[in-house]
N, C-alpha and C. Protein backbone atom coordinates (compact mmCIF):
# COMPACT_ATOMS: atom_id res chain seq x y z
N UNK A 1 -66.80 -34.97 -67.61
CA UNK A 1 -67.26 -33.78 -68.27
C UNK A 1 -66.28 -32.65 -67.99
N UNK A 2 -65.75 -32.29 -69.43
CA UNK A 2 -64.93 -31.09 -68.94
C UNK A 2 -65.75 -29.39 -69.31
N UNK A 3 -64.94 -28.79 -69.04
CA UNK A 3 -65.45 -26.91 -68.51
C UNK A 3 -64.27 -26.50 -69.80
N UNK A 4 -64.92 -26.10 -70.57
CA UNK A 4 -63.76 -25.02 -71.29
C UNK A 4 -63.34 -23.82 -70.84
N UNK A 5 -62.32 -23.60 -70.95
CA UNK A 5 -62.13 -22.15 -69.92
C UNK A 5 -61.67 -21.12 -71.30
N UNK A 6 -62.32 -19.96 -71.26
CA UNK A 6 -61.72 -19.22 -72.25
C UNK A 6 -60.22 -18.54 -71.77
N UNK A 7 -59.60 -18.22 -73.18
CA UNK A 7 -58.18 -17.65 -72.45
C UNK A 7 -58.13 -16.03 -71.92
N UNK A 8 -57.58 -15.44 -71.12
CA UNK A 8 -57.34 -14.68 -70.69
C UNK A 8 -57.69 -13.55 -71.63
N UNK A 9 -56.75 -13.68 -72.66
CA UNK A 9 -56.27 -12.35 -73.63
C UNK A 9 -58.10 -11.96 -74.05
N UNK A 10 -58.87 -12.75 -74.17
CA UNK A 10 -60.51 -12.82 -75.09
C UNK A 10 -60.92 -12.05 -73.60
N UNK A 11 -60.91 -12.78 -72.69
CA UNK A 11 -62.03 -12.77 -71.40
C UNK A 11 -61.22 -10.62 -71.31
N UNK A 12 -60.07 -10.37 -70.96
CA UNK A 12 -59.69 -9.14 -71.18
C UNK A 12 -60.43 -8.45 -72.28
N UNK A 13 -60.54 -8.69 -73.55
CA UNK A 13 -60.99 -7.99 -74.50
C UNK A 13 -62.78 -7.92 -74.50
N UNK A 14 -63.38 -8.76 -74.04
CA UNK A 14 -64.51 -8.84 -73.76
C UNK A 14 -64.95 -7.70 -72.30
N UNK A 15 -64.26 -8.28 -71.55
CA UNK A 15 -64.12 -6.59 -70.27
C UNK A 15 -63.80 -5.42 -70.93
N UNK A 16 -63.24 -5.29 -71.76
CA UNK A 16 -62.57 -3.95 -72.39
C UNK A 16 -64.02 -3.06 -73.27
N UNK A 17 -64.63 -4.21 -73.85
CA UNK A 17 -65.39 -3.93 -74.49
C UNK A 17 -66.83 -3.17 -74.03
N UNK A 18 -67.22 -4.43 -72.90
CA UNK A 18 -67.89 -3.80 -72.26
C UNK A 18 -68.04 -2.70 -71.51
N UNK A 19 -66.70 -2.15 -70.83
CA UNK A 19 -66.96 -1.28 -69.91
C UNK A 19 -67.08 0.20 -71.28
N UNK A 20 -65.99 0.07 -72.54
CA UNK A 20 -66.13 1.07 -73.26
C UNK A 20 -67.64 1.33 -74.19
N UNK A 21 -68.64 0.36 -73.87
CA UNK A 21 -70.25 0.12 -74.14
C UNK A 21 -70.78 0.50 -73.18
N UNK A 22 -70.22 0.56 -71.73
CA UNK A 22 -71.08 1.30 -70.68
C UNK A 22 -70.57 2.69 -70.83
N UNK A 23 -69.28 3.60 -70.91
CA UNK A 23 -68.69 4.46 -71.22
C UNK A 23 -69.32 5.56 -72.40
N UNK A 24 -69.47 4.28 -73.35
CA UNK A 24 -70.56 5.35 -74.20
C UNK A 24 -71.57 5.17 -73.94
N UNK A 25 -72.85 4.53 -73.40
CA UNK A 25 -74.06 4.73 -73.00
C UNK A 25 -73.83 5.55 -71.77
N UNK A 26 -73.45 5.89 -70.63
CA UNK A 26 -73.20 7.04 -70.01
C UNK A 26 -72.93 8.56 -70.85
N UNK A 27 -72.03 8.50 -71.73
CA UNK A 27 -71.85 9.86 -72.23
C UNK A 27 -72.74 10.61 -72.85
N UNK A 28 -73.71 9.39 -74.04
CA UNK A 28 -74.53 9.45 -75.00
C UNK A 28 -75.77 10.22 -74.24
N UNK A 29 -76.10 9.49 -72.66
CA UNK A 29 -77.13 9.23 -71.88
C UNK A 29 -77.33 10.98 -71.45
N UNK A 30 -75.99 11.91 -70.95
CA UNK A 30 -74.85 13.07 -70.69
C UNK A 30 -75.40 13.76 -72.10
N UNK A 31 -75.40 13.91 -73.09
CA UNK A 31 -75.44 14.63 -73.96
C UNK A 31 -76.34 14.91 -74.75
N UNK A 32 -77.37 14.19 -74.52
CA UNK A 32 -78.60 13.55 -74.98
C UNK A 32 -79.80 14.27 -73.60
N UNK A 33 -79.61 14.21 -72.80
CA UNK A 33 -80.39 14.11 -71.42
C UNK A 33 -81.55 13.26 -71.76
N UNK A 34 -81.17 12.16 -72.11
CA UNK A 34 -82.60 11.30 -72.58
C UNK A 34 -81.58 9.83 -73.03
N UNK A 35 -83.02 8.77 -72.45
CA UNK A 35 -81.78 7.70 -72.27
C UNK A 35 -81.26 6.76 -73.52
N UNK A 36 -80.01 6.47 -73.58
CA UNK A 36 -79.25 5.74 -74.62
C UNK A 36 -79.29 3.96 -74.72
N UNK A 37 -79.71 3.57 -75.58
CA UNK A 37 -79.47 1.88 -75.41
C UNK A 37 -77.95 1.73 -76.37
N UNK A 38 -77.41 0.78 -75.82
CA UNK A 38 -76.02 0.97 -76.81
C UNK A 38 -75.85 -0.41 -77.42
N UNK A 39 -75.68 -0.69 -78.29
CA UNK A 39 -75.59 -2.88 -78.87
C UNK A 39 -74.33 -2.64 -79.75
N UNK A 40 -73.68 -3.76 -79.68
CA UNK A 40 -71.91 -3.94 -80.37
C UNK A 40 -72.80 -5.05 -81.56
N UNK A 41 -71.75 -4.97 -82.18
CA UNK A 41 -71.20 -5.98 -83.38
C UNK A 41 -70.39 -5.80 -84.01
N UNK A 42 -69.85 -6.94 -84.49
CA UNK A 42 -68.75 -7.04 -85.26
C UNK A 42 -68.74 -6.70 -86.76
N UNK A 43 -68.04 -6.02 -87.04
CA UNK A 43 -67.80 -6.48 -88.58
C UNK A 43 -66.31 -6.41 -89.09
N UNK A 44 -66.12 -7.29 -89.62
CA UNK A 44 -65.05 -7.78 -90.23
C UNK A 44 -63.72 -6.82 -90.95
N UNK A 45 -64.49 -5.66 -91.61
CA UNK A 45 -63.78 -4.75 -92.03
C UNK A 45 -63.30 -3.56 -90.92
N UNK A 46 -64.07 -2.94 -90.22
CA UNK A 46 -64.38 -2.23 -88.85
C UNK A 46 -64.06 -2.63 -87.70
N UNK A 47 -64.09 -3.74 -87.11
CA UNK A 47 -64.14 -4.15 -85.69
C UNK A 47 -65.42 -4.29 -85.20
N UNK A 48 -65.32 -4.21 -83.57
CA UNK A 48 -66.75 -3.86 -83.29
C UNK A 48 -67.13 -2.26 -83.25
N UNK A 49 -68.73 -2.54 -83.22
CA UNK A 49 -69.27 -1.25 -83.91
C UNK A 49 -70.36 -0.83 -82.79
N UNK A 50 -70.35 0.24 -82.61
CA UNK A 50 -71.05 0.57 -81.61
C UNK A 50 -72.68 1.28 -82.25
N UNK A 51 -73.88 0.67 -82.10
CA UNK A 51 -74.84 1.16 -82.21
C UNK A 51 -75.85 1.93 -81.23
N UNK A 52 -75.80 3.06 -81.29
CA UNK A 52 -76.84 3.67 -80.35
C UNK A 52 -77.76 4.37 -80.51
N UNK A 53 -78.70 3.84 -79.77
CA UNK A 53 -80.14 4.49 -80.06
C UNK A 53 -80.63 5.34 -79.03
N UNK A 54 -80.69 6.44 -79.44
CA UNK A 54 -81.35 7.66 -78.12
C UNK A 54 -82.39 8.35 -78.60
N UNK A 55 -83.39 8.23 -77.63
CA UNK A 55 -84.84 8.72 -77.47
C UNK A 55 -84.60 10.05 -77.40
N UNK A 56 -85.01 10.63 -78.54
CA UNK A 56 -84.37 12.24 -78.63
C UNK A 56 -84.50 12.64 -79.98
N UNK A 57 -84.90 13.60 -80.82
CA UNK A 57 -85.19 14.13 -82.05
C UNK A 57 -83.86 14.10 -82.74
N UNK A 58 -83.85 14.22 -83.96
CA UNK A 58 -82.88 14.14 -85.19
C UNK A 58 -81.62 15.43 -84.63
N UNK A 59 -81.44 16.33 -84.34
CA UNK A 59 -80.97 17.61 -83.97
C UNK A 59 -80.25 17.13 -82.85
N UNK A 60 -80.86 16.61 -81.41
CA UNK A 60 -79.89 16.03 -80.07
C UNK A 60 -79.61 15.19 -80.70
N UNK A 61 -79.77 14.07 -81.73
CA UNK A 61 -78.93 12.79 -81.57
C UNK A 61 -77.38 13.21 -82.85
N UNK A 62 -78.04 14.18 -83.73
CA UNK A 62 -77.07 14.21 -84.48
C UNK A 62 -75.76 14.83 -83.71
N UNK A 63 -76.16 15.84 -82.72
CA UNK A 63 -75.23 16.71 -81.58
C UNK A 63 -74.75 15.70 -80.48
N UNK A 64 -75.08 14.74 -80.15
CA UNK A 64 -74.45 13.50 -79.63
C UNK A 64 -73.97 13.08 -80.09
N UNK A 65 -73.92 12.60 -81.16
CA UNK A 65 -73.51 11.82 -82.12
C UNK A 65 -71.98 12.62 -82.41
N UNK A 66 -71.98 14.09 -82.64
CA UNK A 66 -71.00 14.59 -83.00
C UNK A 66 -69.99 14.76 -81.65
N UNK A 67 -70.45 14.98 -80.82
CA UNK A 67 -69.68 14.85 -79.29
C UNK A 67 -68.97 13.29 -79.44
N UNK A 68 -70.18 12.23 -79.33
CA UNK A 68 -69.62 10.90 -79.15
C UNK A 68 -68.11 10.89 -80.25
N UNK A 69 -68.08 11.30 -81.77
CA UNK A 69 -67.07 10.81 -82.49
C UNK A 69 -65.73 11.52 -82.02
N UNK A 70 -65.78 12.66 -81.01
CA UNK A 70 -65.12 13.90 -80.81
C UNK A 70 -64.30 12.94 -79.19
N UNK A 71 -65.33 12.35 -78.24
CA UNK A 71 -64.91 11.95 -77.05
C UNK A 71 -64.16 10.90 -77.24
N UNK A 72 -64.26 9.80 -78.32
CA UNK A 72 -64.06 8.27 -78.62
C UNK A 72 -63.47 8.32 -80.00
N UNK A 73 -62.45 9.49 -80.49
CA UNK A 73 -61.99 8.99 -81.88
C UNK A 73 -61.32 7.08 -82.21
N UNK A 74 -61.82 7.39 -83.74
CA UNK A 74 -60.94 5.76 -84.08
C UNK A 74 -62.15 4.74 -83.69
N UNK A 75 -63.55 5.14 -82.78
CA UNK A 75 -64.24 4.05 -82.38
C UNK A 75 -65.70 4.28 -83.08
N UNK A 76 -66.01 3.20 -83.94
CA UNK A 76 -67.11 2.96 -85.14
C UNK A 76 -68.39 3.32 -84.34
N UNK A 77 -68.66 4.54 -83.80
CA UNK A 77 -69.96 4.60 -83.50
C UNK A 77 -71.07 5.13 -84.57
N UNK A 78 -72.30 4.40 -84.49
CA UNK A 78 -73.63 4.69 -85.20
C UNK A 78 -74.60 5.06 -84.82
N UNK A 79 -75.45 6.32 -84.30
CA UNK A 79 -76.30 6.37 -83.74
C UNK A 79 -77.68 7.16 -84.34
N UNK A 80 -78.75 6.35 -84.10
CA UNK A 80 -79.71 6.70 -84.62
C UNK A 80 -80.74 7.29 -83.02
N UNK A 81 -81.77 7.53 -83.87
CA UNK A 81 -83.06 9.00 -82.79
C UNK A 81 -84.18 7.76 -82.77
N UNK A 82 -84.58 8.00 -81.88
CA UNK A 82 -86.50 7.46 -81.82
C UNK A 82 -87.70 8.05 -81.58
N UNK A 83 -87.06 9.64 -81.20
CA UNK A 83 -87.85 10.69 -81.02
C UNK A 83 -88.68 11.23 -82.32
């Protein structure tokens, strides 16, 4: 039985990814004062895409939202309110 090992360059881009998914759920979390869930996906045209959802009325998330595109240019963030 063999172990596939993924290659380096992926296992790097997968770290990269994540820590810039903890990066924005910290900032979001920062600007918001109310907490952020953050979920990736891909899309094909875009890259990955950053979705975030913060417990917070239409007004803080849109003002996060405008910080987040301001802190992270070039990076597909989407964020919606649940407040």
């Amino acid at each position: 039985m063999s172990v596939q090992k993924l290659d380096t360059p992926l296992i790097s881009h997968l770290r990269s990814e994540e820590k810039l998914k903890a990066r924005i759920k910290q900032e979001c979390e920062n600007l918001a004062s109310s907490p952020c869930k953050v979920a990736t996906r891909y899309d094909p045209d875009w890259g990955y895409v950053y979705e975030v959802k913060v417990d917070a009325g239409a007004r803080k998330a849109l003002e996060a939202n405008l910080k987040l595109q301001e802190k992270f240019p070039g990076v597909p963030i989407v964020v919606e309110w649940t407040g």
